[in-house]
C-alpha atoms as a PDB file:
ATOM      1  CA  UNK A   1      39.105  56.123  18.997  1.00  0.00           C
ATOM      2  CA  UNK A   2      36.339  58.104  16.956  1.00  0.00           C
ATOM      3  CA  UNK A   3      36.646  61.717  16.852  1.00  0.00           C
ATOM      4  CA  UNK A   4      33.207  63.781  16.333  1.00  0.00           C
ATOM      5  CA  UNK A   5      33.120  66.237  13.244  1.00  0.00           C
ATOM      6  CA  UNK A   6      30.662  68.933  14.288  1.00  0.00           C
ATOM      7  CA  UNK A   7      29.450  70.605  10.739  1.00  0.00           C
ATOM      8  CA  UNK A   8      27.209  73.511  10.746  1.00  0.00           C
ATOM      9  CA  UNK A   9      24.926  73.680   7.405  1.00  0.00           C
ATOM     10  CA  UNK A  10      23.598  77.330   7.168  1.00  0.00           C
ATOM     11  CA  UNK A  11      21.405  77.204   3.582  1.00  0.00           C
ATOM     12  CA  UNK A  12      17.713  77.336   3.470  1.00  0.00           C
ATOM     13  CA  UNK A  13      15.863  74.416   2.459  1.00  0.00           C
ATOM     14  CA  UNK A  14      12.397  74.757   0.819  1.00  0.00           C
ATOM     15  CA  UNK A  15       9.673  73.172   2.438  1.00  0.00           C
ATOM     16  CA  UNK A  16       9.132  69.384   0.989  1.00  0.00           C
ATOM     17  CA  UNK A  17       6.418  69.044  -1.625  1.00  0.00           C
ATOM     18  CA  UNK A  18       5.540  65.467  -0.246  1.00  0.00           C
ATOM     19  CA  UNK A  19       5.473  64.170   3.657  1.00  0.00           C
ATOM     20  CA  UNK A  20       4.476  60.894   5.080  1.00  0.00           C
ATOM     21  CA  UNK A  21       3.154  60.324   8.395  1.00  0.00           C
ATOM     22  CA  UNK A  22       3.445  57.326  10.263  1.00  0.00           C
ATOM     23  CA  UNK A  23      -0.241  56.883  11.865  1.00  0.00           C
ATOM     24  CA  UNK A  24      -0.607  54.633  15.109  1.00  0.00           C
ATOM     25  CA  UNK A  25      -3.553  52.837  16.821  1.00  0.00           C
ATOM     26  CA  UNK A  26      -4.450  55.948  19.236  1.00  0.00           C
ATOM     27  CA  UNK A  27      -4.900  58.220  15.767  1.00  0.00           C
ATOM     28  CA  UNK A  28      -8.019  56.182  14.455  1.00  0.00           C
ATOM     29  CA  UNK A  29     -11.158  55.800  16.140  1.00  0.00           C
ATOM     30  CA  UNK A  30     -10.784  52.538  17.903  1.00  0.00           C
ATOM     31  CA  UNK A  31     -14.695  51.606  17.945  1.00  0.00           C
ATOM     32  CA  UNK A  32     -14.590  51.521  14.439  1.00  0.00           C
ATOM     33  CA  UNK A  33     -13.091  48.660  14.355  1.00  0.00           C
ATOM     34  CA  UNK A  34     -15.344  46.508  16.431  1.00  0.00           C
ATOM     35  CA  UNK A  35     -18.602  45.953  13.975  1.00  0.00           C
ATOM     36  CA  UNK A  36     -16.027  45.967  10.829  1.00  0.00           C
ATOM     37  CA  UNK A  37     -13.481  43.043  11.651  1.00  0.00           C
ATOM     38  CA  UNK A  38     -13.892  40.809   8.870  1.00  0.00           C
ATOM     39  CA  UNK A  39     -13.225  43.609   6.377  1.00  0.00           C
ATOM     40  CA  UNK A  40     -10.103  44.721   8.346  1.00  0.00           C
ATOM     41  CA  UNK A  41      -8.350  41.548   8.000  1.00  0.00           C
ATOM     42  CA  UNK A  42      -8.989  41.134   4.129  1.00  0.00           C
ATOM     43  CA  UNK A  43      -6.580  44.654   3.813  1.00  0.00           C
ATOM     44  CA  UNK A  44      -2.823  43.372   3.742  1.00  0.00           C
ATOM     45  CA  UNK A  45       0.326  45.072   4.462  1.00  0.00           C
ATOM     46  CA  UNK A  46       1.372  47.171   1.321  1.00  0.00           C
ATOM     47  CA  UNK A  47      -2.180  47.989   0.321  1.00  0.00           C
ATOM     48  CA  UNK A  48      -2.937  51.255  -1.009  1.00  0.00           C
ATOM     49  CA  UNK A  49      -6.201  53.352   0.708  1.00  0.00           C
ATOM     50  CA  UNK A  50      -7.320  56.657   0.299  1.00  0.00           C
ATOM     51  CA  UNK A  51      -8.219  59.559   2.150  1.00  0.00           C
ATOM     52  CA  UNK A  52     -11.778  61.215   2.222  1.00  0.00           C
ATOM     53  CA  UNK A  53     -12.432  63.634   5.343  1.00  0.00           C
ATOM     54  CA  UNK A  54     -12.245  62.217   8.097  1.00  0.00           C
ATOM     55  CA  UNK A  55     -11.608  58.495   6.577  1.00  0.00           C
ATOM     56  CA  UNK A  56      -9.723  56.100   5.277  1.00  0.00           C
ATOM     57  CA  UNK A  57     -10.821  53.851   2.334  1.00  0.00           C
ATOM     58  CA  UNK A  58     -10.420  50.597   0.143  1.00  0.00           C
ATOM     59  CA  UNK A  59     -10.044  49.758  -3.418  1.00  0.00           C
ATOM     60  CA  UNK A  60     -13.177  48.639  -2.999  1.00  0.00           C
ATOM     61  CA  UNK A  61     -14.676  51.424  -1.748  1.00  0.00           C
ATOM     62  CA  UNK A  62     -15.020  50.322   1.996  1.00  0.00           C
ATOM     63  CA  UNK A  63     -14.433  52.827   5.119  1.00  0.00           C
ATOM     64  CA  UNK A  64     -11.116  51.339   6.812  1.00  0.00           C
ATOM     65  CA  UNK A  65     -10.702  53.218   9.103  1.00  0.00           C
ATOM     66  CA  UNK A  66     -11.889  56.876  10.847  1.00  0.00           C
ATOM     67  CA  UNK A  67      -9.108  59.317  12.441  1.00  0.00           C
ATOM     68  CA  UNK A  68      -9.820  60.807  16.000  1.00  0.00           C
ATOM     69  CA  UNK A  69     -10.675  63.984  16.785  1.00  0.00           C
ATOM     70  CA  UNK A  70      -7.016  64.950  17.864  1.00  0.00           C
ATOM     71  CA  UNK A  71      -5.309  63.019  14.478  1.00  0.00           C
ATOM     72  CA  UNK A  72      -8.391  65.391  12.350  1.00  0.00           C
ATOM     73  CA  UNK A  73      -6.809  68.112  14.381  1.00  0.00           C
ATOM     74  CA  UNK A  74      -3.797  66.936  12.860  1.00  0.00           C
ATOM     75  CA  UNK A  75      -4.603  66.620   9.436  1.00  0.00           C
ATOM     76  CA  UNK A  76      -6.249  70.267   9.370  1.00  0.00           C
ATOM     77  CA  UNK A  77      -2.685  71.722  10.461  1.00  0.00           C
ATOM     78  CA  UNK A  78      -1.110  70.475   7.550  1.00  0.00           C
ATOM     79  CA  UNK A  79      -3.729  71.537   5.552  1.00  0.00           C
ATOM     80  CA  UNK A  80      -3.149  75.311   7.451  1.00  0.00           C
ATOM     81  CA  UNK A  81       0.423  74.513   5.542  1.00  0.00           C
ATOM     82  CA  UNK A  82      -0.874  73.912   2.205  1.00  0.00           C
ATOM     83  CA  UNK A  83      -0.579  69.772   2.252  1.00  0.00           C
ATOM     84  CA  UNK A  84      -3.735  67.820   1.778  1.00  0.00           C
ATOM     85  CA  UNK A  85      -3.905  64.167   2.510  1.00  0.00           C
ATOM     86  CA  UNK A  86      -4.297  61.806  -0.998  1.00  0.00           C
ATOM     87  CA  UNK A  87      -3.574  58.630   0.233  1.00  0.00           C
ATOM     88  CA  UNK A  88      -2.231  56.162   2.415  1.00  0.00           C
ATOM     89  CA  UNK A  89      -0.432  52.966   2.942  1.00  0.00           C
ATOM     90  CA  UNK A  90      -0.942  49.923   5.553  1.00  0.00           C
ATOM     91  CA  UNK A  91       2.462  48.968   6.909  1.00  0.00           C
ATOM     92  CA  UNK A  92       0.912  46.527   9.829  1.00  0.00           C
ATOM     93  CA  UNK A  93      -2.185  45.211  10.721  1.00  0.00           C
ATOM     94  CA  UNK A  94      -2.439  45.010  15.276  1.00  0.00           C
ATOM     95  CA  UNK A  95      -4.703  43.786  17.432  1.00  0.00           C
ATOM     96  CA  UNK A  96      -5.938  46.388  19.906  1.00  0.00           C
ATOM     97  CA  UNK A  97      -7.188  44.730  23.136  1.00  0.00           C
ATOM     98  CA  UNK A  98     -10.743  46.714  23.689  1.00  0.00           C
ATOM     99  CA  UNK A  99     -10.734  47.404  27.624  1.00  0.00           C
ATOM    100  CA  UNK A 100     -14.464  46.968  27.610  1.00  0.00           C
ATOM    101  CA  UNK A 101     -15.105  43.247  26.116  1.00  0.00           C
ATOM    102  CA  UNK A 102     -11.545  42.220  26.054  1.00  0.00           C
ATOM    103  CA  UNK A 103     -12.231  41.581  22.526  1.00  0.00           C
ATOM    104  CA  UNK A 104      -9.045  41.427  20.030  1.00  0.00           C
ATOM    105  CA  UNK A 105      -9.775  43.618  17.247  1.00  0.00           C
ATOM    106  CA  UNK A 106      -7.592  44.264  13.809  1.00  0.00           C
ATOM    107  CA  UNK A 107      -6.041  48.057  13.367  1.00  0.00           C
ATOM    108  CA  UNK A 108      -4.519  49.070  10.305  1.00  0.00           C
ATOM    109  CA  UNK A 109      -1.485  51.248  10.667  1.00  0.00           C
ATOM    110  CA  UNK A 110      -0.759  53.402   8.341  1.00  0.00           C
ATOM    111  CA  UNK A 111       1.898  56.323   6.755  1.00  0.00           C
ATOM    112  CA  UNK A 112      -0.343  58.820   5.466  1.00  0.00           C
ATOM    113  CA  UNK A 113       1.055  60.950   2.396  1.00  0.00           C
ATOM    114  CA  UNK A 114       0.326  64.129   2.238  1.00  0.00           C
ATOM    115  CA  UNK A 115       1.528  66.831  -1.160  1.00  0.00           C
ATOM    116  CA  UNK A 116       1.548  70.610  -1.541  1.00  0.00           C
END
């Protein structure tokens, strides 16, 4: 039979100087993604992008991807904290099912890193 420990940890912990963010489908601008679908699938899982406003982009220099309103909402409350977004990392790559053509399109989904 397992017994359960409860522990209580009162010290203070200074705020991280680094954060990720996992980033799913509904954070991006999903039109985006419908006049850019052969550059979507040449990114791979693992790729490096990074961040400029509102966007995400390639090594070679291609938008990616644009947040939505609520995930720039997002972004400007950790900037409130002192973090600002310098990159990002593709973990999948998803179809998203547009409700309007039925179309399969490619979404990259991303952690975003952010650094005080």
């Amino acid at each position: 039979m397992c017994k359960t420990v409860k522990t209580v940890d009162d010290k203070m912990y200074s705020e991280p100087t680094e954060i990720a963010v996992p980033l799913a489908h509904t954070d991006f601008y999903l039109d985006y993604f419908k006049a850019n679908k052969p550059m979507i699938f040449g990114l791979r899982s693992g790729m490096m992008l990074s961040v400029n406003n509102r966007q995400l982009i390639s090594d070679r220099n291609n938008v990616c991807a644009v947040f939505s309103k609520k995930q720039s909402e997002a972004i400007e409350t950790y900037r409130a904290k002192g973090y600002t977004p310098y990159a990002a990392r593709i973990k999948f790559i998803v179809a998203w099912k547009c409700k309007d053509d039925g179309v399969d399109y490619p979404v990259p989904l991303v952690d975003l890193f952010f650094r005080k």
